[in-house]
Protein backbone atom coordinates (compact mmCIF):
# COMPACT_ATOMS: atom_id res chain seq x y z
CA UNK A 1 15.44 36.01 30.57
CA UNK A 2 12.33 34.75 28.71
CA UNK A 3 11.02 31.44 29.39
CA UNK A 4 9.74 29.44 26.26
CA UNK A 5 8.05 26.03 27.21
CA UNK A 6 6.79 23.18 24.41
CA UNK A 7 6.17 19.72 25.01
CA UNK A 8 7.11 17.63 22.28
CA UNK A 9 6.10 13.75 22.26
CA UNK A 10 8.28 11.92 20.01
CA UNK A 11 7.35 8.37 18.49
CA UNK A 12 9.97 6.65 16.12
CA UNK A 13 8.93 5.63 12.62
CA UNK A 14 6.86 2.76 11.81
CA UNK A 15 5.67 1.23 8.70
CA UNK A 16 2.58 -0.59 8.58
CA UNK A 17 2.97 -2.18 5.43
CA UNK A 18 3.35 -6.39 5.35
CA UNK A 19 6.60 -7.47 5.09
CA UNK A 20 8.59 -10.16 7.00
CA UNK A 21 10.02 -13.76 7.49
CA UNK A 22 11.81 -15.48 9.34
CA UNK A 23 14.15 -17.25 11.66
CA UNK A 24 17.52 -18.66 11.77
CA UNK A 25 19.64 -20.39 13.81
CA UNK A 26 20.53 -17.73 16.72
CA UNK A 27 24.26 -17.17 18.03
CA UNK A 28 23.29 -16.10 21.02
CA UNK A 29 19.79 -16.29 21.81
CA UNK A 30 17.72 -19.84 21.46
CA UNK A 31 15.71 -21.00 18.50
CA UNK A 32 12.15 -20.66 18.85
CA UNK A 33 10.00 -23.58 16.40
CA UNK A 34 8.65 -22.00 12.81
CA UNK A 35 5.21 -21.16 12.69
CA UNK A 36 3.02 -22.32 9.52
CA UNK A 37 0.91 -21.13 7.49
CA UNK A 38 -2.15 -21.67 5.07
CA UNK A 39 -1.79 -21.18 0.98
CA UNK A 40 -2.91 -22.62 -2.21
CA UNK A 41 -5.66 -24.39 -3.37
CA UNK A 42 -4.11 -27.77 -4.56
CA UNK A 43 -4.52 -27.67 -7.84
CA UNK A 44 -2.21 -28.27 -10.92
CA UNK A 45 -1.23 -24.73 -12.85
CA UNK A 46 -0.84 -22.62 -10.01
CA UNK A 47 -0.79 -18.80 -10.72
CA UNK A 48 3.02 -17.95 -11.19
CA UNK A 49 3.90 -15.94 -7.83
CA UNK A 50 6.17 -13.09 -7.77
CA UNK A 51 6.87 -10.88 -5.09
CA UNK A 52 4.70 -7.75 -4.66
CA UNK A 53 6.42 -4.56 -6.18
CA UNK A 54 6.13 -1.26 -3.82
CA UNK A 55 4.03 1.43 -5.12
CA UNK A 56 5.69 4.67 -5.85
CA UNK A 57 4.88 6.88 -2.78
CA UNK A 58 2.26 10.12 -3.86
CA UNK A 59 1.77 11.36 -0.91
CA UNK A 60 5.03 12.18 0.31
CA UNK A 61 7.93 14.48 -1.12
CA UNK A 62 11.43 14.19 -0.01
CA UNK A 63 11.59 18.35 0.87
CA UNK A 64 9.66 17.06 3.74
CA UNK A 65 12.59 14.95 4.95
CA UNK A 66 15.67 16.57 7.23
CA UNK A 67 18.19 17.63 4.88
CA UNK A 68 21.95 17.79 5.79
CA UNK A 69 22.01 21.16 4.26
CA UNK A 70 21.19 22.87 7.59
CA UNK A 71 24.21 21.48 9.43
CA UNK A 72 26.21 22.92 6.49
CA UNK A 73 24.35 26.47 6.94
CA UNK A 74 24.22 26.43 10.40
CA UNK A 75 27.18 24.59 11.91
CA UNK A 76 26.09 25.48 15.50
CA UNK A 77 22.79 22.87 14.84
CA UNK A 78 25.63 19.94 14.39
CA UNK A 79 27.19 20.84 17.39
CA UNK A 80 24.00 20.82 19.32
CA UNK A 81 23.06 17.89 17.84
CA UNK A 82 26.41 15.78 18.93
CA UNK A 83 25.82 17.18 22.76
CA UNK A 84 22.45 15.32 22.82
CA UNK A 85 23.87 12.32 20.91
CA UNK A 86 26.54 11.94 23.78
CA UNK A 87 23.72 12.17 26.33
CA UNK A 88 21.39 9.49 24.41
CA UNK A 89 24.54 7.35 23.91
CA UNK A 90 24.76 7.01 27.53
CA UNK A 91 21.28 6.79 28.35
CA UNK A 92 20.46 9.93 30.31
CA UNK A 93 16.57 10.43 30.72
CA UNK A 94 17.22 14.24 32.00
CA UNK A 95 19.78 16.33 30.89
CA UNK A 96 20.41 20.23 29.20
CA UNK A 97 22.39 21.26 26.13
CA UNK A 98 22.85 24.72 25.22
CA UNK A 99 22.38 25.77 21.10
CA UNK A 100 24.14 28.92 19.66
CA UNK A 101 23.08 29.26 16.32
CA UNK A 102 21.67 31.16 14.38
CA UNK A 103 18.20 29.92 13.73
CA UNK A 104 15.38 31.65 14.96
CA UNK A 105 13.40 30.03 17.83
CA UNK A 106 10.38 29.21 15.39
CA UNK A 107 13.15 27.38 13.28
CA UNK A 108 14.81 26.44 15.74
CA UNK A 109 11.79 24.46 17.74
CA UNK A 110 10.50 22.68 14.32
CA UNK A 111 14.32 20.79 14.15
CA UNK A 112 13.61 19.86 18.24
CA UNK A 113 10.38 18.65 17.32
CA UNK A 114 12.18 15.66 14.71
CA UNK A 115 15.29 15.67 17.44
CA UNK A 116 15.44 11.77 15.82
CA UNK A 117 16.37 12.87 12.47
CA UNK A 118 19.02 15.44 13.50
CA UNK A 119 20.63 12.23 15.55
CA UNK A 120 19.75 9.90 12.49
CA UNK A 121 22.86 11.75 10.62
CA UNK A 122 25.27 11.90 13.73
CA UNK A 123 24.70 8.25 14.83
CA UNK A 124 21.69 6.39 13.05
CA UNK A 125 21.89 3.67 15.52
CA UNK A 126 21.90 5.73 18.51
CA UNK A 127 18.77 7.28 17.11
CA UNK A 128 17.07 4.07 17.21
CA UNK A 129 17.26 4.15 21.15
CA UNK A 130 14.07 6.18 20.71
CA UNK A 131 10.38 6.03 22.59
CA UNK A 132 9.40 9.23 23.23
CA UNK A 133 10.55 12.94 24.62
CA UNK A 134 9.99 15.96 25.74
CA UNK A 135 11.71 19.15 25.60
CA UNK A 136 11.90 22.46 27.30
CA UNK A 137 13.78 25.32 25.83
CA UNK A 138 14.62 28.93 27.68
CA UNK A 139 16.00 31.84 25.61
CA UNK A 140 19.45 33.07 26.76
CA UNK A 141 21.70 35.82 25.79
CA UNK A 142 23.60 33.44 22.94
CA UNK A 143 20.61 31.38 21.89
CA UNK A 144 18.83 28.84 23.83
CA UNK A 145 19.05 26.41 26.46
CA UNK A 146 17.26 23.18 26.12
CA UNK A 147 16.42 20.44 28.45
CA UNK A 148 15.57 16.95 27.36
CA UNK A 149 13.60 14.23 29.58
CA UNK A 150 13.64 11.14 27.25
CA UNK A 151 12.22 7.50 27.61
CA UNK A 152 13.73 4.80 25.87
CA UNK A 153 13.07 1.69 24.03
CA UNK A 154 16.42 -0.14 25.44
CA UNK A 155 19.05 0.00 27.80
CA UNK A 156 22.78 -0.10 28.26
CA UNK A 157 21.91 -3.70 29.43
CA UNK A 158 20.63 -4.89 26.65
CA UNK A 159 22.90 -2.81 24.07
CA UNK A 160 25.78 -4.69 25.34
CA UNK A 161 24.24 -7.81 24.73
CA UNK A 162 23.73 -6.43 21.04
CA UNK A 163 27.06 -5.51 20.91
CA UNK A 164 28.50 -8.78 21.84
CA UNK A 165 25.88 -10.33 19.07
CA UNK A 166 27.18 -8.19 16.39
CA UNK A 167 30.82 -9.22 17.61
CA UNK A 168 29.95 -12.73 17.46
CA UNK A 169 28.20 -12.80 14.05
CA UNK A 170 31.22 -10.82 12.79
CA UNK A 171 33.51 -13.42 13.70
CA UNK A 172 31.41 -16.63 12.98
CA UNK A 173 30.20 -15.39 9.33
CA UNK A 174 32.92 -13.10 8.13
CA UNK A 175 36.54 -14.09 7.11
CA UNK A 176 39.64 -12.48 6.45
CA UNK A 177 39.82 -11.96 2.67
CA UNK A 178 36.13 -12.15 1.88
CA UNK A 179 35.04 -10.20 -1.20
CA UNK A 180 32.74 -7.45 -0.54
CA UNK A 181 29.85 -9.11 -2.36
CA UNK A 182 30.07 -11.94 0.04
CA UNK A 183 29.91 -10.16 3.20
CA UNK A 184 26.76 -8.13 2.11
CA UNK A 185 25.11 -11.19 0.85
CA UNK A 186 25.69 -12.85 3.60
CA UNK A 187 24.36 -10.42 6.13
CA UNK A 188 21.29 -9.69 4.07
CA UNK A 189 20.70 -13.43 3.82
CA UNK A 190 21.02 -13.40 7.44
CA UNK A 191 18.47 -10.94 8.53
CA UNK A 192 15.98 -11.98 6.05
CA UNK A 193 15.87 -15.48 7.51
CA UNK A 194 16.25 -14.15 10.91
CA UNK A 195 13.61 -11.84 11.15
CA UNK A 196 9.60 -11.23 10.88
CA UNK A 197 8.02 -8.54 10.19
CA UNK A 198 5.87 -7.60 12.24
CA UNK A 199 4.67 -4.24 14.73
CA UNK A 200 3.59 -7.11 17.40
CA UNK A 201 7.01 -6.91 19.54
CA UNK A 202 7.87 -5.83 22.83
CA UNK A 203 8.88 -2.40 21.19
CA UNK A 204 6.20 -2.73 18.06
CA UNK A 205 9.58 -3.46 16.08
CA UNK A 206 11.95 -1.06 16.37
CA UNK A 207 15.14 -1.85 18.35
CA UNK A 208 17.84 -4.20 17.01
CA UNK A 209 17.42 -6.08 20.62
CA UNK A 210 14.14 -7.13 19.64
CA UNK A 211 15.08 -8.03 16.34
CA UNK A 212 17.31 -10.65 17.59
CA UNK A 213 15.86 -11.67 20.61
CA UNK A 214 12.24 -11.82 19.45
CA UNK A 215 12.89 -11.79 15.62
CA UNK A 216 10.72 -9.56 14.84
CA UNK A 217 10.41 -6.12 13.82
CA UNK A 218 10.11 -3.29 11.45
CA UNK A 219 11.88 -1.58 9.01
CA UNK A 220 14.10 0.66 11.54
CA UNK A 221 15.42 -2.84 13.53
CA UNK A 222 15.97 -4.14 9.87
CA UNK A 223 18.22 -1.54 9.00
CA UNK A 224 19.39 -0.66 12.40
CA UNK A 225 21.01 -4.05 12.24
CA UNK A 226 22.28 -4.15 9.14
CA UNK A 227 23.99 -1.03 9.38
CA UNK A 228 26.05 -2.87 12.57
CA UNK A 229 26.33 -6.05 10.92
CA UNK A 230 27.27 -4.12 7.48
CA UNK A 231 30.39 -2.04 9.96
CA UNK A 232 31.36 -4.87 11.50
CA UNK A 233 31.89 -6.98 8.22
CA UNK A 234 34.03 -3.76 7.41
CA UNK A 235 32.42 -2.48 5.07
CA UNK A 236 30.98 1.44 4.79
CA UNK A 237 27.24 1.60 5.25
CA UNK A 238 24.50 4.75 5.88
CA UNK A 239 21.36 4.19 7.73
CA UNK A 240 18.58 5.69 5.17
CA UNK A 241 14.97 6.90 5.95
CA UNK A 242 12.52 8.02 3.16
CA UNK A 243 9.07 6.71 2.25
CA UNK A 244 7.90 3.75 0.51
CA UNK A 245 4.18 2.53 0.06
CA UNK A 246 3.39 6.07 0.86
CA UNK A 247 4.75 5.55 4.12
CA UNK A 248 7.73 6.07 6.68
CA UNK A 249 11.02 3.65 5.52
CA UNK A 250 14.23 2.94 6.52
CA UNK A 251 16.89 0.94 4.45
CA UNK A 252 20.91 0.97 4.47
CA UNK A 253 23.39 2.10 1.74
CA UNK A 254 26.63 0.11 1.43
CA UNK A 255 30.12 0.63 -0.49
CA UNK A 256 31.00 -2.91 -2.22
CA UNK A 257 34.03 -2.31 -3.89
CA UNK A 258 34.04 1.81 -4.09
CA UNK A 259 30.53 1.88 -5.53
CA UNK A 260 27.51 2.45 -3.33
CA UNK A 261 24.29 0.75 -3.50
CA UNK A 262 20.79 0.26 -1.80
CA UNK A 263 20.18 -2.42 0.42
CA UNK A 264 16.62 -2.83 1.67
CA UNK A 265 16.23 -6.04 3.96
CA UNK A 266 13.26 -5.54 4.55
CA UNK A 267 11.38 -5.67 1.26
CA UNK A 268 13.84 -8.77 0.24
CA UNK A 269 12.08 -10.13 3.46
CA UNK A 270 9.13 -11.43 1.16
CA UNK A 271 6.65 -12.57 3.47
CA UNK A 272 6.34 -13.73 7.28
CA UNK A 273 4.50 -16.46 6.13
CA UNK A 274 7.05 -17.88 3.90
CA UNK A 275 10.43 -17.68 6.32
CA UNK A 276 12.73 -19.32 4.39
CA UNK A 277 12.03 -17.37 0.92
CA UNK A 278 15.10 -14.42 0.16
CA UNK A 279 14.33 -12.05 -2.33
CA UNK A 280 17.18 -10.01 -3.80
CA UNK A 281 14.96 -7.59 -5.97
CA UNK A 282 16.70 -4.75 -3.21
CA UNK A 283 19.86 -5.86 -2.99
CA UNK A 284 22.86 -3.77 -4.10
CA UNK A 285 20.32 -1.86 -6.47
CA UNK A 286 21.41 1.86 -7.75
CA UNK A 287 19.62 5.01 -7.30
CA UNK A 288 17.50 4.73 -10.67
CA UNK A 289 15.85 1.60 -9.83
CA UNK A 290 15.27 2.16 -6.48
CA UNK A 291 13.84 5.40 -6.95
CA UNK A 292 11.14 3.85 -9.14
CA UNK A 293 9.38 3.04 -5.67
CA UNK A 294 11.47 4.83 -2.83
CA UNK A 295 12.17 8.60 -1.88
CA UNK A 296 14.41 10.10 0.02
CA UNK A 297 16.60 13.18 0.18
CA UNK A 298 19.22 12.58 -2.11
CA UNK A 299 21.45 15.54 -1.06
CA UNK A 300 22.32 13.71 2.12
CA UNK A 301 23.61 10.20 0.79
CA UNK A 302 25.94 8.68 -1.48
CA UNK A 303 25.15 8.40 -4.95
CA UNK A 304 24.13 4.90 -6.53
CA UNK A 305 24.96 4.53 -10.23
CA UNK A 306 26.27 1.04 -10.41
CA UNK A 307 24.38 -1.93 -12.15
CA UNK A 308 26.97 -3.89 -11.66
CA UNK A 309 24.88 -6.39 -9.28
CA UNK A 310 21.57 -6.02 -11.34
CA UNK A 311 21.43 -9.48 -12.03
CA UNK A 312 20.68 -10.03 -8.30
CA UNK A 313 17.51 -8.26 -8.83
CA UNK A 314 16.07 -11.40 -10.94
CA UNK A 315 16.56 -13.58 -7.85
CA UNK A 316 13.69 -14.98 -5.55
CA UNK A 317 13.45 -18.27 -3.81
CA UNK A 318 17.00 -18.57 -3.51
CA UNK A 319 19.39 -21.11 -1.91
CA UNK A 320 23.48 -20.37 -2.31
CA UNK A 321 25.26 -23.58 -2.00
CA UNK A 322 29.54 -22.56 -2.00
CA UNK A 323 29.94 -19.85 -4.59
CA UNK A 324 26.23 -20.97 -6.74
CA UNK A 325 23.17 -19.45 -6.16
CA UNK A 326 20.06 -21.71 -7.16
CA UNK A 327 16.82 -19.99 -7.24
CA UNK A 328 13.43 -19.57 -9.36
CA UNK A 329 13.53 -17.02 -12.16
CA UNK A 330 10.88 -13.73 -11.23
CA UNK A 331 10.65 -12.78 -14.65
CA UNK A 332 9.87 -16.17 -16.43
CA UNK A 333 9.42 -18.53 -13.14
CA UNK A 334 12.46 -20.82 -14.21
CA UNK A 335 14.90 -22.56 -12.01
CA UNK A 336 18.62 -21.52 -12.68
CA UNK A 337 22.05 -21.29 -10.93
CA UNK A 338 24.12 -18.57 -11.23
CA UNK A 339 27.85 -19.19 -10.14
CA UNK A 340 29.53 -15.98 -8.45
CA UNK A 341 33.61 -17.10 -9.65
CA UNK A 342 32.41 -17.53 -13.19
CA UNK A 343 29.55 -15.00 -13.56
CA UNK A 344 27.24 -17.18 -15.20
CA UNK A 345 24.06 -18.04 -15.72
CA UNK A 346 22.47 -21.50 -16.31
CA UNK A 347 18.78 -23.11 -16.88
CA UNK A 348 18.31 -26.02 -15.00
CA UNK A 349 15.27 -26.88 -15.64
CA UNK A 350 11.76 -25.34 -16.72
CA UNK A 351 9.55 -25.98 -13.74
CA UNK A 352 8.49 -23.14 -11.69
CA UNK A 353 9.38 -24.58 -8.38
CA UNK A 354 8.87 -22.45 -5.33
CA UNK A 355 9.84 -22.75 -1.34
CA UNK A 356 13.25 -24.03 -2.74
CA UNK A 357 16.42 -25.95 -0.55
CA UNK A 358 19.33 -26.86 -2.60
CA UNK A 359 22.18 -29.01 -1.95
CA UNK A 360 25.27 -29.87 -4.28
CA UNK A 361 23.64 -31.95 -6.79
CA UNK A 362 19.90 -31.45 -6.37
CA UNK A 363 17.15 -28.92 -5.75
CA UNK A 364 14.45 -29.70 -3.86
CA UNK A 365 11.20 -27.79 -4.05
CA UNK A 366 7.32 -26.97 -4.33
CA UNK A 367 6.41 -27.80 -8.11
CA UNK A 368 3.64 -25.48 -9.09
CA UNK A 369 3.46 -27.13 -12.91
CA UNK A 370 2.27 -29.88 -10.41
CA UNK A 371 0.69 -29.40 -7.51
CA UNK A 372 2.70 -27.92 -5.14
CA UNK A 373 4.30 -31.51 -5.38
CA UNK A 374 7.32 -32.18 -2.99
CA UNK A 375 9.79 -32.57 -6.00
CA UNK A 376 13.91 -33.70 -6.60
CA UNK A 377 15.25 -31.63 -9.55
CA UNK A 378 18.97 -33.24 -10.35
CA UNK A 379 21.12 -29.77 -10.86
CA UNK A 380 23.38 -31.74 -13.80
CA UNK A 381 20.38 -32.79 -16.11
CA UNK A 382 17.39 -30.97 -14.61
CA UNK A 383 15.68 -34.54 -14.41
CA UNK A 384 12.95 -34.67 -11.93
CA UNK A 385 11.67 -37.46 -9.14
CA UNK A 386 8.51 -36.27 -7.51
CA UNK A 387 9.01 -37.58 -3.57
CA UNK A 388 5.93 -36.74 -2.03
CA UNK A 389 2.23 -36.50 -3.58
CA UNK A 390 0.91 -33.38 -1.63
CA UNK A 391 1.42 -29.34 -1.84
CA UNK A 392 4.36 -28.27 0.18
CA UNK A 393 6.28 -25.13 1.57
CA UNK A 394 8.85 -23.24 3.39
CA UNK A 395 11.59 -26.00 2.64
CA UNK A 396 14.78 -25.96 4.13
CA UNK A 397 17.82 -28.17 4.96
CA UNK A 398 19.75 -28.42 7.76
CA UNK A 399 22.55 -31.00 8.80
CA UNK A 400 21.31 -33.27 5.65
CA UNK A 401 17.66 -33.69 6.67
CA UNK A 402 15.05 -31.52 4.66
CA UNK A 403 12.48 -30.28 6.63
CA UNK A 404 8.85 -28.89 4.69
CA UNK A 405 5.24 -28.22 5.24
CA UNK A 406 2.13 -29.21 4.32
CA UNK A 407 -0.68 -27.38 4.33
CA UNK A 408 -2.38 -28.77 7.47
CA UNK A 409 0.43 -26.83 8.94
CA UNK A 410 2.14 -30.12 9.81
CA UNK A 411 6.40 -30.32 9.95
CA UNK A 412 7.82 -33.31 8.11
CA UNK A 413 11.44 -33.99 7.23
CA UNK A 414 13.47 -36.64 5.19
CA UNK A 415 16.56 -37.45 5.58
CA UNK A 416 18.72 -36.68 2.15
């Protein structure tokens, strides 16, 4: 028989753009202490700050991405592909699987040379296991024979210790009888204070194991992990790659209440200096909207035409106290609450205050019609108490102290 040899080296997806944030506390892995940062000039009239919108890619078209349409022409290529998934599953670095299609061989090597997106559509997360490969194929008399020899970023090891993270957050965070709506909010709230983006981590970002153990990563440990959190909450989800930013993306689509949306983590993750800032300008979003600055193959997803949730998309700087989100306005740079049981909306007060921690009765926040002040806005009359005479950031609250920065990069807290 003839002998074909080609060496493929396989490295997963990155994107390179600058996206991140944060930390929170850890269920099974310790806290590490927040790192600060530098901003504003203080000065009164600050620029209103939004969060940066993602160009529309150019460079890219989705016919470049894998399209499920060949496992429906050929289903011989699905087969093959769940033989290798079984192997990767299990962590074998050297193994063969035979293929019996009908693709030709030049056809047949371009789908072994993305391997990762044939296993993205069998098991996403699997996929994510990832470094590099190579491959070997021989002709035989019913198609071709293919050996693997694969590194990878993780191990069984450390998978189980995922596993039992997933478990844990599943039963911590999510409860019997919880709408939909909560238990995607909650997970994307979640990650977003969890993680940072960064390429800096012990696998430049990529495996769910460093996202929760380092808290960092890229897009593809974002979604990775949302996609198990998403499952375990019960809910449907897909693991999504495209292009955003004219670059490689990954993202999640989830079913909340028989409609499917988008859910990007990553690009609600606003920035990795600001850790406690959520963005939900990609959260539950349809197809239309999203597509206005992602691409991927539609032919191999759900379709998104809700807009039910598309008063999310308003909301940056965000705290959810009980069923009432309080957070600062992107389009006019307002503070409001918006109460999930009623579905309404209410101004609370006209400053544009960023870096914001709520409790029940009062926000408290950076006030950029002053300063960056450390400011008290009372939720019922939308009075305000200025507390402390100095620019602040990344406020948070936790067991009724509120902690903030300055812009030495000092920690201070009060208690509440």
């Amino acid at each position: 028989m003839n002998k074909k040899i080609i060496a493929v080296l396989f490295l997963c997806c990155m994107v390179t753009s600058l996206i991140g944030c944060s930390k929170a506390l850890n269920i099974l892995l310790e806290e590490e202490d927040t790192t600060t940062a530098t901003f504003t000039d203080d000065t009164e009239n600050e620029e209103i700050k939004r969060p940066e919108s993602k160009a529309l890619s150019t460079v890219f078209s989705p016919s470049e991405l894998f399209s499920t349409t060949l496992f429906k022409d050929d289903p011989a290529l699905l087969q093959f592909t769940k033989k290798v998934e079984k192997q990767v599953a299990k962590f074998e670095q050297h193994f063969e699987v035979p293929y019996t299609g009908k693709l030709s061989f030049d056809d047949f090597e371009v789908q072994l040379n993305d391997l990762n997106s044939l296993l993205t559509f069998v098991n996403p997360y699997t996929a994510g296991y990832f470094l590099n490969y190579e491959w070997t194929a021989w002709e035989t008399n019913d198609g071709y024979l293919v050996e693997l020899s694969i590194d990878y970023l993780t191990d069984a090891k450390k998978e189980q210790q995922v596993d039992q993270y997933v478990e844990a957050f599943a039963e911590q965070h999510i409860a019997t009888g919880m709408a939909d709506f909560d238990r995607v909010k909650v997970i994307n709230d979640y990650i977003v204070r969890l993680a940072t983006y960064t390429e800096e981590g012990s696998t430049e970002g990529q495996t769910a194991f460093e996202l929760i153990n380092e808290q960092t990563a890229v897009c593809q440990a974002y979604a990775l992990l949302a996609y198990r959190l998403l499952l375990a909450a019960d809910l449907k989800a897909k693991y999504i790659y495209g292009y955003s930013e004219d670059q490689l993306h990954a993202w999640n689509l989830v079913s909340v209440d028989d409609n499917w949306y988008h859910l990007d983590t990553t690009w609600n993750d606003v920035a990795p200096e600001e850790p406690y800032t959520i963005s939900y300008e990609y959260f539950l979003v349809n197809d239309e909207k999203l597509s206005q600055d992602h691409l991927w193959a539609t032919e191999n997803y759900f379709a998104a035409t809700s807009n039910d949730y598309d008063f999310m998309h308003d909301i940056w700087y965000a705290d959810t106290i009980e069923d009432v989100i309080y957070y600062n306005s992107i389009e006019d740079s307002m503070i409001y609450s918006y109460d999930l049981i009623k579905k309404q909306r209410t101004q609370i007060s006209e400053t544009a205050c960023y870096y914001l921690a709520a409790t029940n009765n009062a926000i408290y926040c950076s006030d950029y019609d002053n300063a960056g002040y450390l400011t008290k806005i009372n939720v019922e009359d939308g009075s305000e108490e200025i507390l402390y005479e100095d620019e602040v950031l990344n406020l948070y609250i936790h067991e009724g102290i509120l902690y903030y920065e300055t812009l030495d990069g000092l920690e201070h807290q009060q208690k509440l």
